[in-house]
C-alpha atoms as a PDB file:
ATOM      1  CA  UNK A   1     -19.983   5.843   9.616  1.00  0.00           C
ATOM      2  CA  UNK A   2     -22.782   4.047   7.764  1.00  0.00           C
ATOM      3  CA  UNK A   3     -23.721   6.895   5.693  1.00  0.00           C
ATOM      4  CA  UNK A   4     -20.312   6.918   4.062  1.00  0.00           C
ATOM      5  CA  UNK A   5     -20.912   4.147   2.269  1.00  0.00           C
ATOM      6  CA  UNK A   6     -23.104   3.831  -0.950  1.00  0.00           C
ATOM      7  CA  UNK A   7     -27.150   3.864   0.418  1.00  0.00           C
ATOM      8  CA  UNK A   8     -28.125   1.787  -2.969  1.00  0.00           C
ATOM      9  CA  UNK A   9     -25.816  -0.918  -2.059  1.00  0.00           C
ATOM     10  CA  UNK A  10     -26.883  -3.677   0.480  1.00  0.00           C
ATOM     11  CA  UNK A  11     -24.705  -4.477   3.537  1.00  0.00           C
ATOM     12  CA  UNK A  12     -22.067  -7.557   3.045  1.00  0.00           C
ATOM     13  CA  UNK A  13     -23.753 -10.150   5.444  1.00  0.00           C
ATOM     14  CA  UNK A  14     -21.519 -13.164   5.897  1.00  0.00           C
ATOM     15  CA  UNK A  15     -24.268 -15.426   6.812  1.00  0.00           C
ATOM     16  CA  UNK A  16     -26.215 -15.080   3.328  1.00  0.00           C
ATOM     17  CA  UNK A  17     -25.012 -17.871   0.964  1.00  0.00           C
ATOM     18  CA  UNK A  18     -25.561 -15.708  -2.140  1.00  0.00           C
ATOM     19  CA  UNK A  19     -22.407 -13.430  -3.082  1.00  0.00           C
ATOM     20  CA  UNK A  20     -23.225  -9.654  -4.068  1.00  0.00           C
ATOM     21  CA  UNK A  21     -24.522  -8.785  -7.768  1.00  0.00           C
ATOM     22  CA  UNK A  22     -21.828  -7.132  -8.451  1.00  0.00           C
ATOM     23  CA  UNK A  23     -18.066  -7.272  -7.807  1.00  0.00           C
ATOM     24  CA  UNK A  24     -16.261  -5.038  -4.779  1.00  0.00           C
ATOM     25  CA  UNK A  25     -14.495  -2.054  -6.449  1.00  0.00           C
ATOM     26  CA  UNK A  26     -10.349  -2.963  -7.331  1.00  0.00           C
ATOM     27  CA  UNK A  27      -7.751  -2.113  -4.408  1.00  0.00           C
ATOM     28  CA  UNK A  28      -4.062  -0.470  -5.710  1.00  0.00           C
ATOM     29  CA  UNK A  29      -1.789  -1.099  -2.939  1.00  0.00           C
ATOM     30  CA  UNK A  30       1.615  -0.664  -2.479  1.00  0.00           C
ATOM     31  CA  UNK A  31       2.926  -4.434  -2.983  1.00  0.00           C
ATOM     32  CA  UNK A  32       0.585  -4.334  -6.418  1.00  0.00           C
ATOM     33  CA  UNK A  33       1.676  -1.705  -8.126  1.00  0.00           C
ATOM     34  CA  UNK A  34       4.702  -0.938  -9.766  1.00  0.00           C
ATOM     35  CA  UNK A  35       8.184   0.703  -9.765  1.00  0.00           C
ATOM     36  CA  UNK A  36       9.855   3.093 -11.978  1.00  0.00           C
ATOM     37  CA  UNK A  37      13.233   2.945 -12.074  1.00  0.00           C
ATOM     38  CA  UNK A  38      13.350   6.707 -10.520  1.00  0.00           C
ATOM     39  CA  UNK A  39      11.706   5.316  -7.510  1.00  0.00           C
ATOM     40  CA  UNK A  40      13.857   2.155  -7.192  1.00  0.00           C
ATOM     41  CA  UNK A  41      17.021   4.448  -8.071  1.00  0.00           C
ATOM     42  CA  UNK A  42      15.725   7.297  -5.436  1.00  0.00           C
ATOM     43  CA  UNK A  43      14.825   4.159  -2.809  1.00  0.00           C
ATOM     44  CA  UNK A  44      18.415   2.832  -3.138  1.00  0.00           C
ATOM     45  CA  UNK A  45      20.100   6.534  -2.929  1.00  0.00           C
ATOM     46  CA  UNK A  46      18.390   6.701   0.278  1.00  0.00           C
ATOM     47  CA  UNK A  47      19.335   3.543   1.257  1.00  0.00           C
ATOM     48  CA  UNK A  48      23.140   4.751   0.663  1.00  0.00           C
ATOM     49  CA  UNK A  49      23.030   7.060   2.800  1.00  0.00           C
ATOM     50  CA  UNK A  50      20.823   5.769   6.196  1.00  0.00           C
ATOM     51  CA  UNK A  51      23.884   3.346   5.927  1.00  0.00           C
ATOM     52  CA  UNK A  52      26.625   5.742   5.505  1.00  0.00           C
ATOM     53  CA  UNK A  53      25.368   7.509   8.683  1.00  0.00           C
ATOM     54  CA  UNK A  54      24.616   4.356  10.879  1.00  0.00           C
ATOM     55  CA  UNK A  55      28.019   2.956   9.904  1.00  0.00           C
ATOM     56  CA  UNK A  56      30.627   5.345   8.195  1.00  0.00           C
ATOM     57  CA  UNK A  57      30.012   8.121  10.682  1.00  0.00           C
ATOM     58  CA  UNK A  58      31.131   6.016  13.509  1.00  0.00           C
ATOM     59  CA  UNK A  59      33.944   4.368  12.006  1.00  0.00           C
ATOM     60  CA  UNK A  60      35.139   8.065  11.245  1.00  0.00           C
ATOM     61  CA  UNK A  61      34.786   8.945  15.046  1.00  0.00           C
END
């Protein structure tokens, strides 16, 4: 697993005081990024129906 990292960068070693030259690459996770409406109107269509199955389908039976 070492080799998939970049071989001209040095290993992060907590117990050196000095902080890398340069700055770790940007993360884009799912919290951080944002919504188009599509996805926020596809998220609550599916929303709709989970809860018409856990609850209407009962009540109708």
């Amino acid at each position: 697993m070492a080799d998939d990292h970049d071989a001209d960068r040095p290993a992060y070693d907590p117990g050196v005081p000095t902080p890398p030259e340069r700055e770790p690459p940007l993360r884009s996770t799912a919290p951080q990024t944002g919504f188009t409406m599509r996805q926020v109107g596809f998220g609550a269509l599916v929303t709709l129906v989970g809860l018409v199955v856990i609850f209407g389908l009962p009540l109708l039976l």
